[in-house]
PDB file of N, CA and C in Angstrom:
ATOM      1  N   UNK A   1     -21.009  -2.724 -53.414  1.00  0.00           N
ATOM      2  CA  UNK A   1     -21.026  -1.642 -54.377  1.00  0.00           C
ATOM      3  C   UNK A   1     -21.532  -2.199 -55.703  1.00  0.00           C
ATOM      4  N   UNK A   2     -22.240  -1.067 -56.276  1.00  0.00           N
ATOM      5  CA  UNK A   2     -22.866  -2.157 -57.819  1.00  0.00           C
ATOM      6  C   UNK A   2     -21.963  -1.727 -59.003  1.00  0.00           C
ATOM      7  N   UNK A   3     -21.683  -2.358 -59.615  1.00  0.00           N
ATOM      8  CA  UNK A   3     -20.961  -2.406 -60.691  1.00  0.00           C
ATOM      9  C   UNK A   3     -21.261  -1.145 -61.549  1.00  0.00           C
ATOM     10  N   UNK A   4     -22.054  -0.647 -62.169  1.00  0.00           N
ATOM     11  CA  UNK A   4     -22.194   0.776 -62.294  1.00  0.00           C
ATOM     12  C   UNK A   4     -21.396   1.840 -61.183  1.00  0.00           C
ATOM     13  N   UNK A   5     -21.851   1.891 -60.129  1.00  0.00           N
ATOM     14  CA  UNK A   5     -20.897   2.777 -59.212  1.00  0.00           C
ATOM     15  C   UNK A   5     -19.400   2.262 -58.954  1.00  0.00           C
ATOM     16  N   UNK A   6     -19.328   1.012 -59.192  1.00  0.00           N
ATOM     17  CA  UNK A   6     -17.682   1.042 -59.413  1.00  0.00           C
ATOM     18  C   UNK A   6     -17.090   1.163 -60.241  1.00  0.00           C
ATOM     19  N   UNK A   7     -18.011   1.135 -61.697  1.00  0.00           N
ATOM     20  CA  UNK A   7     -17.093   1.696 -63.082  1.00  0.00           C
ATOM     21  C   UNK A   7     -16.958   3.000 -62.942  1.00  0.00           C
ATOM     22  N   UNK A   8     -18.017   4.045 -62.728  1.00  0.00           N
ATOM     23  CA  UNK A   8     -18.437   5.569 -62.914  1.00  0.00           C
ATOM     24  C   UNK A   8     -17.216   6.394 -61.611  1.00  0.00           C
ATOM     25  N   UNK A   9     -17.037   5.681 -60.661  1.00  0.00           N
ATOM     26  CA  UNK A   9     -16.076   6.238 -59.529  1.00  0.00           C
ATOM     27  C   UNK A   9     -14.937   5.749 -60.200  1.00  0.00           C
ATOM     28  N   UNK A  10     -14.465   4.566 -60.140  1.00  0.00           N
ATOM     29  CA  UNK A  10     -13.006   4.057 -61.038  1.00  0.00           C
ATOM     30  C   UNK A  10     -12.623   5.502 -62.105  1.00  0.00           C
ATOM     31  N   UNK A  11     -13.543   5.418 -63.540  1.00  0.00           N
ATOM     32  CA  UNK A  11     -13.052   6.408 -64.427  1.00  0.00           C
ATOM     33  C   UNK A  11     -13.038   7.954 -64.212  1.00  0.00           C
ATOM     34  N   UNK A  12     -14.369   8.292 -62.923  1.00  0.00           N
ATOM     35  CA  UNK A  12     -13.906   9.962 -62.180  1.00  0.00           C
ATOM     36  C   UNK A  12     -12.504   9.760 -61.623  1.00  0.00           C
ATOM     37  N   UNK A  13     -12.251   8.818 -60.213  1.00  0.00           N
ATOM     38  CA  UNK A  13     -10.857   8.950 -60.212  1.00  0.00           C
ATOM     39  C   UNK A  13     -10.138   8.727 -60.743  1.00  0.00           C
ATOM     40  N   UNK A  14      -9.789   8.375 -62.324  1.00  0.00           N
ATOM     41  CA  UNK A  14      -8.569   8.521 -62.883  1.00  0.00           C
ATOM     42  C   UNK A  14      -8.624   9.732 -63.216  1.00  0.00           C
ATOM     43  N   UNK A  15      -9.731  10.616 -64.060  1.00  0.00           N
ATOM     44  CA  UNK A  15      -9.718  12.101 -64.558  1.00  0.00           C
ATOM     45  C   UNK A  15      -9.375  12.689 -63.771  1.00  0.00           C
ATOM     46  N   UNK A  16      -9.965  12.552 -62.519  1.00  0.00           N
ATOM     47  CA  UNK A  16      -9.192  13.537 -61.455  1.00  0.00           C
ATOM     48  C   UNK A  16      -8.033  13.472 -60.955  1.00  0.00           C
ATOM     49  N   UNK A  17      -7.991  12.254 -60.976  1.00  0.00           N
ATOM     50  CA  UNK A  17      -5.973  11.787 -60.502  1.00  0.00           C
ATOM     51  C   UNK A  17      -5.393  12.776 -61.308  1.00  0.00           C
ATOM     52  N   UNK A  18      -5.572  12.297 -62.904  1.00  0.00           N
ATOM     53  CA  UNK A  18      -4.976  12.979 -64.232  1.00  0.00           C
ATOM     54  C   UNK A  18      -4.551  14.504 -63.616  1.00  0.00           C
ATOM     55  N   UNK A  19      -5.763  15.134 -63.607  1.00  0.00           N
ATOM     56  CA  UNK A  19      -5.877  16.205 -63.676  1.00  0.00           C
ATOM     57  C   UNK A  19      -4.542  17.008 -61.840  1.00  0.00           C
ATOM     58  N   UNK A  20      -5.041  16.116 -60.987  1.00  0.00           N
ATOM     59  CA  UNK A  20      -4.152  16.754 -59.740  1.00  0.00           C
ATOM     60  C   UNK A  20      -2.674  16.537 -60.283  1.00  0.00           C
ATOM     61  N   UNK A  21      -2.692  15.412 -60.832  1.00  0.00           N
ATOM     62  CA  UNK A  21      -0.731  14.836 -60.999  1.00  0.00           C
ATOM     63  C   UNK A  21      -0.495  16.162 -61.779  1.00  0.00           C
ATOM     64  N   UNK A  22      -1.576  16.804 -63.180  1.00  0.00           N
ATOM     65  CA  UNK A  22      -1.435  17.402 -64.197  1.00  0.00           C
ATOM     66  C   UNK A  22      -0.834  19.075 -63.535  1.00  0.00           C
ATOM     67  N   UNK A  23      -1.509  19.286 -62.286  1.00  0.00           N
ATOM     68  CA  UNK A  23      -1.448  20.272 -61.386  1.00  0.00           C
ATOM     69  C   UNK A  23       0.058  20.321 -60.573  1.00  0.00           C
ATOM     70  N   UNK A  24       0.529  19.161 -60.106  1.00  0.00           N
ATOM     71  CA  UNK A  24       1.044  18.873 -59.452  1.00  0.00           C
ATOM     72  C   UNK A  24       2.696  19.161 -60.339  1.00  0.00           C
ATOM     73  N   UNK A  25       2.788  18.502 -61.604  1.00  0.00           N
ATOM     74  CA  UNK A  25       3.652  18.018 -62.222  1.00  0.00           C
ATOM     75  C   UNK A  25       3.780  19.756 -62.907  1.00  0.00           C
ATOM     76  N   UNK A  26       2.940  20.419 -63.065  1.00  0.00           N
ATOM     77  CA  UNK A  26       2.943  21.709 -63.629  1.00  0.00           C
ATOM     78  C   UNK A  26       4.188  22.420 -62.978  1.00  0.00           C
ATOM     79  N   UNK A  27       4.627  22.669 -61.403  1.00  0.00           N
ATOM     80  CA  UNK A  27       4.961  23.501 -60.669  1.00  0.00           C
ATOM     81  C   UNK A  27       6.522  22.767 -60.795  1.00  0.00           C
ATOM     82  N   UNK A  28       6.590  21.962 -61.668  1.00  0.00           N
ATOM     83  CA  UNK A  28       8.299  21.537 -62.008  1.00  0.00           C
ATOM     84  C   UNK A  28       8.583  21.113 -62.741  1.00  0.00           C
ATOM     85  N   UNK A  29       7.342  21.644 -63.939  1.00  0.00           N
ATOM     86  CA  UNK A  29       7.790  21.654 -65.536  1.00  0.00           C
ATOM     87  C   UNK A  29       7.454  20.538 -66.223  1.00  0.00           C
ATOM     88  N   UNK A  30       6.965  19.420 -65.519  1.00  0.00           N
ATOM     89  CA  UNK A  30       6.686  18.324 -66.144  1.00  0.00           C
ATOM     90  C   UNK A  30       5.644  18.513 -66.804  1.00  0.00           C
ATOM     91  N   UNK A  31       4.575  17.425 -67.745  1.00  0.00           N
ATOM     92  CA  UNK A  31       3.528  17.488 -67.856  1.00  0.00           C
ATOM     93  C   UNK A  31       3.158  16.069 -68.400  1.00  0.00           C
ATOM     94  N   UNK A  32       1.969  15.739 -67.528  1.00  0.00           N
ATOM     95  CA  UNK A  32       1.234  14.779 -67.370  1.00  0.00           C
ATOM     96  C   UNK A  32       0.267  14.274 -68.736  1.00  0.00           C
ATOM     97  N   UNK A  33       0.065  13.690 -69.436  1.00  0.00           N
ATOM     98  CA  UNK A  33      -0.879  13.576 -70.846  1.00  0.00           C
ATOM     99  C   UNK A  33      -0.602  14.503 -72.015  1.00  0.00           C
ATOM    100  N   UNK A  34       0.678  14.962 -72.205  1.00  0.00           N
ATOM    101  CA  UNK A  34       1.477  16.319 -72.873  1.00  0.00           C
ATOM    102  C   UNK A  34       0.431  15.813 -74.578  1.00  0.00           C
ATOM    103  N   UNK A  35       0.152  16.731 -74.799  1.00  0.00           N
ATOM    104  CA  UNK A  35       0.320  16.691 -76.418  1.00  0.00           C
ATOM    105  C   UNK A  35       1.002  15.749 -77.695  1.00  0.00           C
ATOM    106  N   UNK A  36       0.487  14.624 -78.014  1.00  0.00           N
ATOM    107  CA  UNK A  36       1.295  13.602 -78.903  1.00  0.00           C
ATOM    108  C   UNK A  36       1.292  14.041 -80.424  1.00  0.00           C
ATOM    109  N   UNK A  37       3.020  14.444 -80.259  1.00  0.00           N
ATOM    110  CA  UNK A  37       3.054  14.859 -81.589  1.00  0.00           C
ATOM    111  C   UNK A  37       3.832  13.478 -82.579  1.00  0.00           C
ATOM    112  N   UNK A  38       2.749  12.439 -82.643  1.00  0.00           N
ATOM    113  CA  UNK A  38       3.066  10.933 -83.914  1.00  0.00           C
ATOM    114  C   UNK A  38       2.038  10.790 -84.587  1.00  0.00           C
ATOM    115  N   UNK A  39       2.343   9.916 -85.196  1.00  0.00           N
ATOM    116  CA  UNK A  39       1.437   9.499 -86.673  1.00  0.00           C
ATOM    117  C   UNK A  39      -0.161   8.518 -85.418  1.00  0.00           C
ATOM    118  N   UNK A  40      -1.229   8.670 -86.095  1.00  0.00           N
ATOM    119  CA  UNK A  40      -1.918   7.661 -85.338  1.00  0.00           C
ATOM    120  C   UNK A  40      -1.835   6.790 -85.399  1.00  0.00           C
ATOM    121  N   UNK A  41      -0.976   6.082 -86.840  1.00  0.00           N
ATOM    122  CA  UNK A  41      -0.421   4.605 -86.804  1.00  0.00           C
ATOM    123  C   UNK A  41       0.425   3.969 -85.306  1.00  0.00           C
ATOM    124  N   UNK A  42       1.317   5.486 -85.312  1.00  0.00           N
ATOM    125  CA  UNK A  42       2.599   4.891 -84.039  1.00  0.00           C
ATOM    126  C   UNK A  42       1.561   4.590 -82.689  1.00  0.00           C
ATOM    127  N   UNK A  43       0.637   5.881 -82.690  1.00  0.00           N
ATOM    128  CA  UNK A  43      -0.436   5.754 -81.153  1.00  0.00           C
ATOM    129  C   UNK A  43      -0.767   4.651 -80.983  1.00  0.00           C
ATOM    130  N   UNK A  44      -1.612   3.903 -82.307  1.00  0.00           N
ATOM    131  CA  UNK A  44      -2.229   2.876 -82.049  1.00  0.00           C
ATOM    132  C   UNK A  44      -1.273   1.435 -81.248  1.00  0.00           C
ATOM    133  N   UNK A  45      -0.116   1.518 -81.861  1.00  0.00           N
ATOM    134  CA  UNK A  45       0.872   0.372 -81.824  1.00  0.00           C
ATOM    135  C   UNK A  45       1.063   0.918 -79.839  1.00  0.00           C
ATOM    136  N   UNK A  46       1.078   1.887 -79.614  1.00  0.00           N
ATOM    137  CA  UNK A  46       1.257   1.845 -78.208  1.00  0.00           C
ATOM    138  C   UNK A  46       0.049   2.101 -77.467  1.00  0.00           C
ATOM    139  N   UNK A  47      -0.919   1.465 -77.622  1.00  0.00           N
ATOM    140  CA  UNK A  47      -2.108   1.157 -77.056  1.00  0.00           C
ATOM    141  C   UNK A  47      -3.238   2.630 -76.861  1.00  0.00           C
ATOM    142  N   UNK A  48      -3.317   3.585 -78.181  1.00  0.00           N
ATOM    143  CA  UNK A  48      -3.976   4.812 -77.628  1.00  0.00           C
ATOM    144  C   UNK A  48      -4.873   4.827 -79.220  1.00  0.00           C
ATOM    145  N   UNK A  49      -6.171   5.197 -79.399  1.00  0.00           N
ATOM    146  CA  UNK A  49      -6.892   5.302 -80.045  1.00  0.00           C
ATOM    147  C   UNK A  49      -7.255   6.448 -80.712  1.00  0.00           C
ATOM    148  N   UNK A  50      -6.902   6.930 -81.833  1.00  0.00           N
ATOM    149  CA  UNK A  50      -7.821   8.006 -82.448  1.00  0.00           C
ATOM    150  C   UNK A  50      -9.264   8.616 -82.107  1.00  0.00           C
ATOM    151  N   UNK A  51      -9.230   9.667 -81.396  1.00  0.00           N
ATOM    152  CA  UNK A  51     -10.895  10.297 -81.127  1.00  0.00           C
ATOM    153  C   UNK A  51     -11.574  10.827 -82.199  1.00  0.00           C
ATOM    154  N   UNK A  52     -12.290  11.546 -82.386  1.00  0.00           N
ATOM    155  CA  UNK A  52     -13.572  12.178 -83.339  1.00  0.00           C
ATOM    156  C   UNK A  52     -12.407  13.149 -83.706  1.00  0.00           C
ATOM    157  N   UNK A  53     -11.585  13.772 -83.199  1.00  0.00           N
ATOM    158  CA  UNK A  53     -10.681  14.977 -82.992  1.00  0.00           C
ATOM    159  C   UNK A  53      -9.764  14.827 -83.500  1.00  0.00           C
ATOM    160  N   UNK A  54      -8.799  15.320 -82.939  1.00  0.00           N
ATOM    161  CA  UNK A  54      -7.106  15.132 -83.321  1.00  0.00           C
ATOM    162  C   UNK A  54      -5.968  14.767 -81.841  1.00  0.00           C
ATOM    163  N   UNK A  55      -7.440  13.969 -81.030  1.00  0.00           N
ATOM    164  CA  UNK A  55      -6.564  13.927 -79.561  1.00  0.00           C
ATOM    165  C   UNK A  55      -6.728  12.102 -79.545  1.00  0.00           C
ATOM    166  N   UNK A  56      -6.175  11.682 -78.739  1.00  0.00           N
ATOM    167  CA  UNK A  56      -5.805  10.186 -78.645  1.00  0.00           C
ATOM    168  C   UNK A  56      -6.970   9.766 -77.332  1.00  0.00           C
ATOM    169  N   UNK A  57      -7.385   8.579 -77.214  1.00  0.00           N
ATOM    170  CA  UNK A  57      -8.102   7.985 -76.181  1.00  0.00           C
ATOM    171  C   UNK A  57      -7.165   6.818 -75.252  1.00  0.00           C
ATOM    172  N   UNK A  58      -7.093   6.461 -74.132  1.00  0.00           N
ATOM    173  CA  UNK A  58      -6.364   5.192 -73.821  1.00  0.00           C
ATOM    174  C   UNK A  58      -7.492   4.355 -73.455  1.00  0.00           C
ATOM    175  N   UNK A  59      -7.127   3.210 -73.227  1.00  0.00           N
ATOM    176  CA  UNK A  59      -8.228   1.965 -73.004  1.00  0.00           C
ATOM    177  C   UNK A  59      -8.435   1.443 -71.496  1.00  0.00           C
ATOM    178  N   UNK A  60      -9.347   1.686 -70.643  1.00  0.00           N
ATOM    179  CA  UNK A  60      -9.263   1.204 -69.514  1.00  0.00           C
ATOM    180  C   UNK A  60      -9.756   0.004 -69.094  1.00  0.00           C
ATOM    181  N   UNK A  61      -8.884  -1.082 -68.808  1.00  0.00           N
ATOM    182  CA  UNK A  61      -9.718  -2.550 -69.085  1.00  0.00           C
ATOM    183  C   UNK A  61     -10.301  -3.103 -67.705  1.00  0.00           C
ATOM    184  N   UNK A  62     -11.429  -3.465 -67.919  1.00  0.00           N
ATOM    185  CA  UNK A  62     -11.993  -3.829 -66.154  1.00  0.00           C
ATOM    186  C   UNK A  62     -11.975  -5.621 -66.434  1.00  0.00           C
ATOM    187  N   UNK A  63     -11.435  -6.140 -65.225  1.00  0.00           N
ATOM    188  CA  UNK A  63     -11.657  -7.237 -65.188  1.00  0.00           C
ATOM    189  C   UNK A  63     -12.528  -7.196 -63.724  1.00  0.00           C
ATOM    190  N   UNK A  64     -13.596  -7.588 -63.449  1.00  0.00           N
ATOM    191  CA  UNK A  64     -14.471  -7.502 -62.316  1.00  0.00           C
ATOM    192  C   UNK A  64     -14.858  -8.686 -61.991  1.00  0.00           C
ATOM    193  N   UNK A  65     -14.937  -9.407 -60.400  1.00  0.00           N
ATOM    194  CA  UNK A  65     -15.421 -10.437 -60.420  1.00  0.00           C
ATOM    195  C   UNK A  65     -17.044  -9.891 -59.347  1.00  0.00           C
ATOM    196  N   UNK A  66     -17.943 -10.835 -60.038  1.00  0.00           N
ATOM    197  CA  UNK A  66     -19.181 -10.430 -59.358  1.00  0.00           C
ATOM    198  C   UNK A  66     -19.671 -11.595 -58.475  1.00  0.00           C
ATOM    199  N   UNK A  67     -20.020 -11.291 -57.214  1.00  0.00           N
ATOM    200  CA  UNK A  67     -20.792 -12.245 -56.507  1.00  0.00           C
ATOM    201  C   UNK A  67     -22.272 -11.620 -56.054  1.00  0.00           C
ATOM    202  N   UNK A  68     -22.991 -12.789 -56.715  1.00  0.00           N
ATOM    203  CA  UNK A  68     -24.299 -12.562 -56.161  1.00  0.00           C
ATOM    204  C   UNK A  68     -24.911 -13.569 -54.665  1.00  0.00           C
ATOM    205  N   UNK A  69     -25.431 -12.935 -53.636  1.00  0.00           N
ATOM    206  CA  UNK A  69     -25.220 -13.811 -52.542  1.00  0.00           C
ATOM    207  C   UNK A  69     -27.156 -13.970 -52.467  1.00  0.00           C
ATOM    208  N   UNK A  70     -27.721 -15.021 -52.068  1.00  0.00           N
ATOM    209  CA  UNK A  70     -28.852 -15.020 -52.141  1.00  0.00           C
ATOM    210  C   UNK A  70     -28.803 -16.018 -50.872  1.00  0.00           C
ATOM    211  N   UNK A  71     -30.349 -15.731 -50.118  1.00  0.00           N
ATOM    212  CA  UNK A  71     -30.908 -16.009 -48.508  1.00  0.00           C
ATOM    213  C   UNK A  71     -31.436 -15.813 -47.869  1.00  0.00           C
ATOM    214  N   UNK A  72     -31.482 -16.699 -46.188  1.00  0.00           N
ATOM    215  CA  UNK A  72     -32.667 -16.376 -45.740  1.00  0.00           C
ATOM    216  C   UNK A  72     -31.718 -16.110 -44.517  1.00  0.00           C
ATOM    217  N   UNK A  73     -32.425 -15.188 -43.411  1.00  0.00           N
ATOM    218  CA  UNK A  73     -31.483 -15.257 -42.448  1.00  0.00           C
ATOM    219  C   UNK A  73     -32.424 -14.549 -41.004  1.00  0.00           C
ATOM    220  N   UNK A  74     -32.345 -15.207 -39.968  1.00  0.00           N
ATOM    221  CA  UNK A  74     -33.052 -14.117 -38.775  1.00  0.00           C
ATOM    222  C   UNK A  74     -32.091 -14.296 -37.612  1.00  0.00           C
ATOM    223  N   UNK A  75     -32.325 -12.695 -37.154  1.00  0.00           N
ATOM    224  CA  UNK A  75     -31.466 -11.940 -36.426  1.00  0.00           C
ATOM    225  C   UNK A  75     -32.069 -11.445 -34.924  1.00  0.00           C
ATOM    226  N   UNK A  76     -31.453 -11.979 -34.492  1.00  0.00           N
ATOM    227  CA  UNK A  76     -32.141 -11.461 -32.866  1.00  0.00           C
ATOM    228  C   UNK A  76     -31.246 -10.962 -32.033  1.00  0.00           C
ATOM    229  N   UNK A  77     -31.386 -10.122 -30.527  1.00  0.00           N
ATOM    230  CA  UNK A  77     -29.997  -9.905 -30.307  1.00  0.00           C
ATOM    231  C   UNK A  77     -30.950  -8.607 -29.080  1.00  0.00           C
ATOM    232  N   UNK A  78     -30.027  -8.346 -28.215  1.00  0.00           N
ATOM    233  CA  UNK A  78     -30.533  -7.535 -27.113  1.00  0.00           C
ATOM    234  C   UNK A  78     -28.971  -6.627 -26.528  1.00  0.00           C
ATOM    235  N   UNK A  79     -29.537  -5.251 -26.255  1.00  0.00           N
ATOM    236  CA  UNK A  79     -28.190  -4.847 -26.203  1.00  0.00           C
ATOM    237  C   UNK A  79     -28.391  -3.618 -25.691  1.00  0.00           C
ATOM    238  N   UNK A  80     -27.733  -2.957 -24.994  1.00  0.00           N
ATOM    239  CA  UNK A  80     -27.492  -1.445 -24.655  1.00  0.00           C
ATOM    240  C   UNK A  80     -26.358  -0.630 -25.284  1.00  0.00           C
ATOM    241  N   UNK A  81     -26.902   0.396 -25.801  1.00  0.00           N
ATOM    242  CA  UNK A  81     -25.958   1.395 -25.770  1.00  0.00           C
ATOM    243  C   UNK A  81     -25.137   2.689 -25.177  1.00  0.00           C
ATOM    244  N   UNK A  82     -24.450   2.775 -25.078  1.00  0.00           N
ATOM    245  CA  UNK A  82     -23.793   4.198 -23.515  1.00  0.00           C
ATOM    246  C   UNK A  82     -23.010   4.410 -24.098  1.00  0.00           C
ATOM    247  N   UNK A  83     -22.856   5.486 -24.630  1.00  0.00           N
ATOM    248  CA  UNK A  83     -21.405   6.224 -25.250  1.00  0.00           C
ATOM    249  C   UNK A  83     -20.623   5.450 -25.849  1.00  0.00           C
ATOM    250  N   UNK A  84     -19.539   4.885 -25.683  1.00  0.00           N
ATOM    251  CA  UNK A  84     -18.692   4.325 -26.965  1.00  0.00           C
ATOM    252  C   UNK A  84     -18.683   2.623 -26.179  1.00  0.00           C
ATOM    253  N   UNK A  85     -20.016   2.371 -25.284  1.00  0.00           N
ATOM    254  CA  UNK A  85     -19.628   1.155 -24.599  1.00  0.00           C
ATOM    255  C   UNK A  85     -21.150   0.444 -25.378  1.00  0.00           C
ATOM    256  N   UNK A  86     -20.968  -0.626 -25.899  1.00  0.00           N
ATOM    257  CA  UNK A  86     -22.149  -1.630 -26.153  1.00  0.00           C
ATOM    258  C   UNK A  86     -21.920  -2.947 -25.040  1.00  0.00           C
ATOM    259  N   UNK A  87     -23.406  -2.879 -24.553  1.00  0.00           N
ATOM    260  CA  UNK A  87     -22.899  -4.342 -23.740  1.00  0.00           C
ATOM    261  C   UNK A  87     -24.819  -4.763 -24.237  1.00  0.00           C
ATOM    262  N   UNK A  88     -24.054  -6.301 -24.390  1.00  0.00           N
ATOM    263  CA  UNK A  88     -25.460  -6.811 -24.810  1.00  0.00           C
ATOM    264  C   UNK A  88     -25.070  -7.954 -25.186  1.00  0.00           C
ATOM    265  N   UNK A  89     -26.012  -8.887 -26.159  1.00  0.00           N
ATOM    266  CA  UNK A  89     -25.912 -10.224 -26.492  1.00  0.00           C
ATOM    267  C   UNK A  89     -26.733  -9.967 -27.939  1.00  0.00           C
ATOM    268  N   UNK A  90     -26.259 -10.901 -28.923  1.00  0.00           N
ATOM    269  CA  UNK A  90     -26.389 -10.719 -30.543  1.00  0.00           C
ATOM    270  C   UNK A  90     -26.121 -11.995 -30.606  1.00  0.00           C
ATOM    271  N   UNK A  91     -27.430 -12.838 -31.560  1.00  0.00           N
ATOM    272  CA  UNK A  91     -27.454 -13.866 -32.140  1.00  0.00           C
ATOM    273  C   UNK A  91     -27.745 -13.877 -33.393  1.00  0.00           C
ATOM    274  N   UNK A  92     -27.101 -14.922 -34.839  1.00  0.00           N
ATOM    275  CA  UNK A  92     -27.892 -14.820 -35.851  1.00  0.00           C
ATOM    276  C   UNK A  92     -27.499 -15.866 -36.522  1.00  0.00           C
ATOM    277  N   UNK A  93     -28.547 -16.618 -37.105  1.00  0.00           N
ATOM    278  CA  UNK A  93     -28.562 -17.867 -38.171  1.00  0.00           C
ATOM    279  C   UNK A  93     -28.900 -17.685 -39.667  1.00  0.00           C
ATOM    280  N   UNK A  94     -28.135 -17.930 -40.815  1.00  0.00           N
ATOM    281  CA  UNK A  94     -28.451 -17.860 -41.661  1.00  0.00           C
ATOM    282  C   UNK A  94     -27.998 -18.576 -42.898  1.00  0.00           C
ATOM    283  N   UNK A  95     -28.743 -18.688 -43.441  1.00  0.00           N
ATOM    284  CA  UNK A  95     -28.740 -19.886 -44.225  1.00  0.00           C
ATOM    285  C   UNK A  95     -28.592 -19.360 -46.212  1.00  0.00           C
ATOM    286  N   UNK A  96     -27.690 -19.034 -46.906  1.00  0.00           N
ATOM    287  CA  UNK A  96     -27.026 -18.697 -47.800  1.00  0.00           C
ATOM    288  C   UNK A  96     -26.469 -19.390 -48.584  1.00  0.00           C
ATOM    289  N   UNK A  97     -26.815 -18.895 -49.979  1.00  0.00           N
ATOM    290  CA  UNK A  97     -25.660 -19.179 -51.506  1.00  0.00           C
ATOM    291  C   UNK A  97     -25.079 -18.509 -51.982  1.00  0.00           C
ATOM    292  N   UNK A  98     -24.346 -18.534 -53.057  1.00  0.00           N
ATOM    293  CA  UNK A  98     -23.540 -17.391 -53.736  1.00  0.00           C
ATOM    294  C   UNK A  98     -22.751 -17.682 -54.797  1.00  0.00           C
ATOM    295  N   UNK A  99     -22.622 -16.781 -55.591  1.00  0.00           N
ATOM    296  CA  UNK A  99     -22.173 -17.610 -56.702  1.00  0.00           C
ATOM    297  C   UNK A  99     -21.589 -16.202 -57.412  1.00  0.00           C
ATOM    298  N   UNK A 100     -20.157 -16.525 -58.070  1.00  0.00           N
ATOM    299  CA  UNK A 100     -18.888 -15.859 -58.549  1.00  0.00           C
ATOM    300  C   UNK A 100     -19.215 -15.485 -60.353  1.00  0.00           C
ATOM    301  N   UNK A 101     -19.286 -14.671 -60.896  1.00  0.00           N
ATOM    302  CA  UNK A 101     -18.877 -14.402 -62.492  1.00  0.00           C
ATOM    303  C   UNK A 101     -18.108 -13.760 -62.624  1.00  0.00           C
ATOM    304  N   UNK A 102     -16.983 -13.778 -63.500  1.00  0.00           N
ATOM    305  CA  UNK A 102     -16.159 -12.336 -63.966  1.00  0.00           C
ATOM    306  C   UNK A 102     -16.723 -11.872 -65.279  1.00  0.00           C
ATOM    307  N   UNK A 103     -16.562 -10.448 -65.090  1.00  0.00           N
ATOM    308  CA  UNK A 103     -16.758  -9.740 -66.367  1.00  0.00           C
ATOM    309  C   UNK A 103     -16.067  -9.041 -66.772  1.00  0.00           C
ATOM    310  N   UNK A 104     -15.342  -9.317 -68.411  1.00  0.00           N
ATOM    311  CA  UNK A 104     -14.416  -8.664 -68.215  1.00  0.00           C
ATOM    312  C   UNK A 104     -14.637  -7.669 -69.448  1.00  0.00           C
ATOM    313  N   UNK A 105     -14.314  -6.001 -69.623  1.00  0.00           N
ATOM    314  CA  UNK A 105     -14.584  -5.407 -70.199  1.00  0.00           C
ATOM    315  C   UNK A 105     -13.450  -3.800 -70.891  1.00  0.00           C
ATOM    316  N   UNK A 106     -13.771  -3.511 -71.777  1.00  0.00           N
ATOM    317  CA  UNK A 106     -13.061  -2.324 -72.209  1.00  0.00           C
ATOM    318  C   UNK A 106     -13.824  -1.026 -72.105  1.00  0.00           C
ATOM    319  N   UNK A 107     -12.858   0.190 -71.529  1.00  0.00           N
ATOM    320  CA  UNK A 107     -13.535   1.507 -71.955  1.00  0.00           C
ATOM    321  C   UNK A 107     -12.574   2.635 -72.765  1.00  0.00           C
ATOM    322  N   UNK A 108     -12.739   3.146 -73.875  1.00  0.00           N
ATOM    323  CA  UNK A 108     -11.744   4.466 -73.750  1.00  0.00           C
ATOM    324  C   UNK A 108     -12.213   5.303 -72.998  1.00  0.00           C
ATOM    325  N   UNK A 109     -11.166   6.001 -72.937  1.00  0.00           N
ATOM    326  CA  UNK A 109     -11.416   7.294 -71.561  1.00  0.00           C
ATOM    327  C   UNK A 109     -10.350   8.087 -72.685  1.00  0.00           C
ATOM    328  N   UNK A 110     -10.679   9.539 -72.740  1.00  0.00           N
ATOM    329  CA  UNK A 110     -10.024  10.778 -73.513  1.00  0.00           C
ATOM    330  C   UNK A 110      -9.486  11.406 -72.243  1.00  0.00           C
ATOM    331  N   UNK A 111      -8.164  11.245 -71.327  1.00  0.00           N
ATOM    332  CA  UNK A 111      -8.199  12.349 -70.616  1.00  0.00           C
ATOM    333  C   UNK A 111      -7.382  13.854 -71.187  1.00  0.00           C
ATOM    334  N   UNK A 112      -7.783  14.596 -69.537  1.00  0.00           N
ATOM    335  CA  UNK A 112      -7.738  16.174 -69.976  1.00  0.00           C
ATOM    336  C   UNK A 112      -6.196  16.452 -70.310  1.00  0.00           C
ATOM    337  N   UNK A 113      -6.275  17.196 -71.264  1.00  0.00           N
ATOM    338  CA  UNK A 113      -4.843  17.895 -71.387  1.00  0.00           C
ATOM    339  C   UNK A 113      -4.800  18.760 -70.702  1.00  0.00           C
TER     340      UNK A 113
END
């Protein structure tokens, strides 16, 4: 998966989490991301950020480790297929590197009230 599609899916499913718990928590009075009625001094001290607005942001922190795998490799292999039965023979040699970075990063995310 590339790092773009695992940030962009990560922060849809939290909005949407948000939003089902928000659904969920409705039908017994609770509520999920309620309205913060404090100073933005107090928000900040508990990890939530002032928006353009008068609504708070939280911080979503990615720590990601990346491997890039680089190679050469050939694949040979003979085989039948029949309904849920494979019978055959599969060979393959390959010859590979790879190498680890972490990246580690911040996002705010505003979720829905």
């Amino acid at each position: 998966m590339d790092l773009r599609d695992f940030v962009s899916e990560t922060l849809t499913q939290i909005v949407e989490g948000v939003k089902s718990a928000q659904s969920k928590a409705e039908e017994s009075g609770a509520k999920v991301n309620p309205h913060l009625r404090t100073s933005f001094e107090q928000a900040g001290k508990l990890g939530f950020l002032q928006t353009g607005g008068d609504g708070f942001a939280q911080i979503v922190q990615f720590d990601v480790a990346l491997t890039v795998t680089e190679g050469t490799g050939t694949k040979g292999g003979i085989g039948v297929f029949a309904g849920a039965i494979n019978i055959g023979s599969s060979g393959q040699s390959q010859s590979e590197s790879s190498s680890v970075s972490r990246v580690k990063f911040s996002v705010p995310l505003s979720l829905p009230k």
